[in-house]
Protein backbone atom coordinates (compact mmCIF):
# COMPACT_ATOMS: atom_id res chain seq x y z
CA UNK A 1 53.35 16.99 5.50
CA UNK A 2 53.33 20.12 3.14
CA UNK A 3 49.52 21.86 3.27
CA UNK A 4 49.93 21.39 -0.77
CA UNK A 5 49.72 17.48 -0.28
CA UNK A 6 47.15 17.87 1.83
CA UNK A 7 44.41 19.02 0.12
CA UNK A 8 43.95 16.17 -2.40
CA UNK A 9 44.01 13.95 0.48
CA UNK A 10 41.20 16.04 1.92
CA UNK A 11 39.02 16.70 -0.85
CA UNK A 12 39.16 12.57 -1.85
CA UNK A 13 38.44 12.11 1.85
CA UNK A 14 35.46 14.33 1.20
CA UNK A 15 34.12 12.70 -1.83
CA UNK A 16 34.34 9.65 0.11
CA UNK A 17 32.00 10.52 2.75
CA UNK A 18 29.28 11.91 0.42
CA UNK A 19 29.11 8.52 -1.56
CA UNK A 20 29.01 6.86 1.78
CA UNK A 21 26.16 9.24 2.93
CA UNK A 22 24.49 9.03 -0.46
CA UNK A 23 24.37 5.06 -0.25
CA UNK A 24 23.00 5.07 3.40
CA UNK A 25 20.49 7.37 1.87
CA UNK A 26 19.37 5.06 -0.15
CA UNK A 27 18.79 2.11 1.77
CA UNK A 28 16.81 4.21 4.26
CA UNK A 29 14.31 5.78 1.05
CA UNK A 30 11.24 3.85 1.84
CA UNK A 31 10.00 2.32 -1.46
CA UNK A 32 7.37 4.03 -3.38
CA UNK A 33 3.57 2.66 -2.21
CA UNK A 34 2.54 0.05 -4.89
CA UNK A 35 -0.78 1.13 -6.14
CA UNK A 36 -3.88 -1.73 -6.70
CA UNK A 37 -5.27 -4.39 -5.85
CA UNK A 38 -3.90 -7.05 -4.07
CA UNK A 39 -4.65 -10.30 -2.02
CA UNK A 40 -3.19 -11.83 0.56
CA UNK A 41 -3.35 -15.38 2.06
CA UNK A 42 -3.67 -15.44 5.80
CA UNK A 43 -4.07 -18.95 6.43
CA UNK A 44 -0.79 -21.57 6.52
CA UNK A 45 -1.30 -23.18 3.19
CA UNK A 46 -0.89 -22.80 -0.52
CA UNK A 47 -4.12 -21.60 -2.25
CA UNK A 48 -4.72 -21.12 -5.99
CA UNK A 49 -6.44 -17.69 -6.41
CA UNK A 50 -8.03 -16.88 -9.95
CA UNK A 51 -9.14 -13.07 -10.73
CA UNK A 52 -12.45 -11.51 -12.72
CA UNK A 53 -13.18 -8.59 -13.76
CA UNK A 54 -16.76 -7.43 -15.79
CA UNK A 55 -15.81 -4.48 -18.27
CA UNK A 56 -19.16 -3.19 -18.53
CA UNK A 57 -19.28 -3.72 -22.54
CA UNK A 58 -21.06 -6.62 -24.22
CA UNK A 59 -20.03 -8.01 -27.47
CA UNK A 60 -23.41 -7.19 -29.26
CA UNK A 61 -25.26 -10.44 -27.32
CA UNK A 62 -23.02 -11.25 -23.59
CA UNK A 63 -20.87 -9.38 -21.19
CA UNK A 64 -17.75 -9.35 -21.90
CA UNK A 65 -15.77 -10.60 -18.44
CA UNK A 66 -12.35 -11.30 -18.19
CA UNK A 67 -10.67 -14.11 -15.80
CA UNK A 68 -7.24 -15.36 -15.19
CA UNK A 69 -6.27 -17.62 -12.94
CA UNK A 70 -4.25 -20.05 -11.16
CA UNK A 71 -1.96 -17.75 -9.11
CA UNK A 72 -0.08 -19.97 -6.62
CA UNK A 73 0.00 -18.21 -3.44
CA UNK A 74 2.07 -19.98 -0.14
CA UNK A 75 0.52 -18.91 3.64
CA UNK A 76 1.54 -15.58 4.53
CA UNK A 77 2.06 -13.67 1.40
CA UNK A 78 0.08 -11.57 -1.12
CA UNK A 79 0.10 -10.59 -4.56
CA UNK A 80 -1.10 -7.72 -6.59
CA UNK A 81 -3.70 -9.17 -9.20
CA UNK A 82 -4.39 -5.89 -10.41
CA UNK A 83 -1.50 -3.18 -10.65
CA UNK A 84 -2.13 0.74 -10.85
CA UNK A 85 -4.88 3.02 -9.79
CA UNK A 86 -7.78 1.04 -9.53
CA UNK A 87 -10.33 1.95 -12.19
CA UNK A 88 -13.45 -0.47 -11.26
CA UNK A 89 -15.42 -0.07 -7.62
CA UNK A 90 -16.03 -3.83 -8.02
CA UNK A 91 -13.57 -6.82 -8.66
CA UNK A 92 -14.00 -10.60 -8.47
CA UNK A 93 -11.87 -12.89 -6.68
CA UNK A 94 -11.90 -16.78 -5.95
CA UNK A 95 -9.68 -19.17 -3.82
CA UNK A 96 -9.27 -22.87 -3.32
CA UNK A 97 -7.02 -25.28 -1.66
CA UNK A 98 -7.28 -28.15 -3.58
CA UNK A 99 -5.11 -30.50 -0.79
CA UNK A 100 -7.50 -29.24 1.75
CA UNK A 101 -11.15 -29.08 -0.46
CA UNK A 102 -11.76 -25.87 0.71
CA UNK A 103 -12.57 -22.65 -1.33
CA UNK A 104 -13.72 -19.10 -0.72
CA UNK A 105 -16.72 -18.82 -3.06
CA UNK A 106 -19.18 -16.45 -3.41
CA UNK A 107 -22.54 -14.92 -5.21
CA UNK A 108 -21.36 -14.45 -9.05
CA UNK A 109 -20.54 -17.50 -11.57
CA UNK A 110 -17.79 -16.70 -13.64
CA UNK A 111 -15.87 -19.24 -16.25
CA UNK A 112 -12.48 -21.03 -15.13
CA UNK A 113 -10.53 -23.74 -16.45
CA UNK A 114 -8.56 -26.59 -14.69
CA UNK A 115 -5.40 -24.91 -16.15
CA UNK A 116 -3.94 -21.77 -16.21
CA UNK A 117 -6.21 -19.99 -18.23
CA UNK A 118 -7.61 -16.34 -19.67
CA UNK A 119 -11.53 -16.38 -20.59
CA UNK A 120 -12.87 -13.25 -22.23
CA UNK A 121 -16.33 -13.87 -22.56
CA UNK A 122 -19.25 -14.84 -19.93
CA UNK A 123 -19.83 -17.60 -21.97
CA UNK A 124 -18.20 -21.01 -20.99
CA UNK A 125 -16.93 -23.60 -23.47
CA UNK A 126 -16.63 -27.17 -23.36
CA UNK A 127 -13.35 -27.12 -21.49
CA UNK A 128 -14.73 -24.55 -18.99
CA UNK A 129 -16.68 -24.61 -16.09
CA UNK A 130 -18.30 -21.86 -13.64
CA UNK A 131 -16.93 -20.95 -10.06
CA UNK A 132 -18.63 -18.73 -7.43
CA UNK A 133 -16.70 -15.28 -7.37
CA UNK A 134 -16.83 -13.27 -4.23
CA UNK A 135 -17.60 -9.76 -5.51
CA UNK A 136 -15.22 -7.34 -3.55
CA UNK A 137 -16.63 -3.65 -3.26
CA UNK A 138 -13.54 -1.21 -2.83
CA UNK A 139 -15.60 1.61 -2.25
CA UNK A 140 -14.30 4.83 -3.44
CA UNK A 141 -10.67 3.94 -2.98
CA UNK A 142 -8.56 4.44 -6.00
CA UNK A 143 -5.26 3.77 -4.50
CA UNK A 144 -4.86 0.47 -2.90
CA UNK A 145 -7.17 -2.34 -1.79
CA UNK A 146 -6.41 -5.40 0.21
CA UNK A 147 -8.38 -8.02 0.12
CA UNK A 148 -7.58 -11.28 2.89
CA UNK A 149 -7.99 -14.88 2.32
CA UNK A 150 -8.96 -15.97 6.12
CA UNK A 151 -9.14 -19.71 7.48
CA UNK A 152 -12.31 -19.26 8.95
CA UNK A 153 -14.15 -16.79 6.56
């Protein structure tokens, strides 16, 4: 083989191992850190986990505080109910396994509905009632915050 002919061969072998090195690369990159706040369910069953947050402002007579809920979560996982640099020190978080009638309650009453629902007001209606939110304090971290769903606690 001519020298000539070679060199193609060459260079396409070359471009060849940089994709390959490129694409191992890649799979190694760890993935960015996810930023918020997140909770995770360390006992083996399904819980429902609903979210609150107070804003601070009032509508001219009540606080205005916003909950969400039901977020399925199986044993063993977690879920970020609150994505980005955290901007509150304190957030409000509730459990419950229905199957098992157990919930992780806490000090503050906040509105929920039987259904997925959104409340923006610390009022309840008709179709609402009040749950006991454990207020979580995250300190000074702005980053990421973990909060754990225990059997026992």
């Amino acid at each position: 083989m001519r020298i000539g002919t070679l060199a193609p061969l060459l260079s396409a072998l070359a471009g060849m191992v940089l994709v390959a090195g490129d694409a191992i690369a890649q799979q190694r990159a760890p993935e960015p850190a996810r930023l918020g706040f997140r909770v995770c369910n360390q006992t083996g069953s399904e819980i429902e986990v609903a979210k609150a947050l107070n804003t601070g402002a009032t509508d001219g007579r009540n606080r205005i505080i916003i909950s969400e809920g039901w977020y399925k979560l199986a044993g063993g996982t977690c879920v970020f109910l609150w994505s980005g640099k955290l901007e509150y020190r304190y957030y409000l978080v509730y459990a419950q396994n229905k199957a098992a009638k157990r919930e992780w309650a806490g000090q503050v009453p906040i509105c929920v509905s039987r259904d997925a629902f959104t409340i923006r007001s610390d009022t309840c209606g008709s179709e609402n009632y009040r749950r006991m939110f454990i207020q979580v304090d995250t300190g000074d971290e702005t980053n990421l915050f973990t909060y754990n769903f225990r059997p026992g606690s």
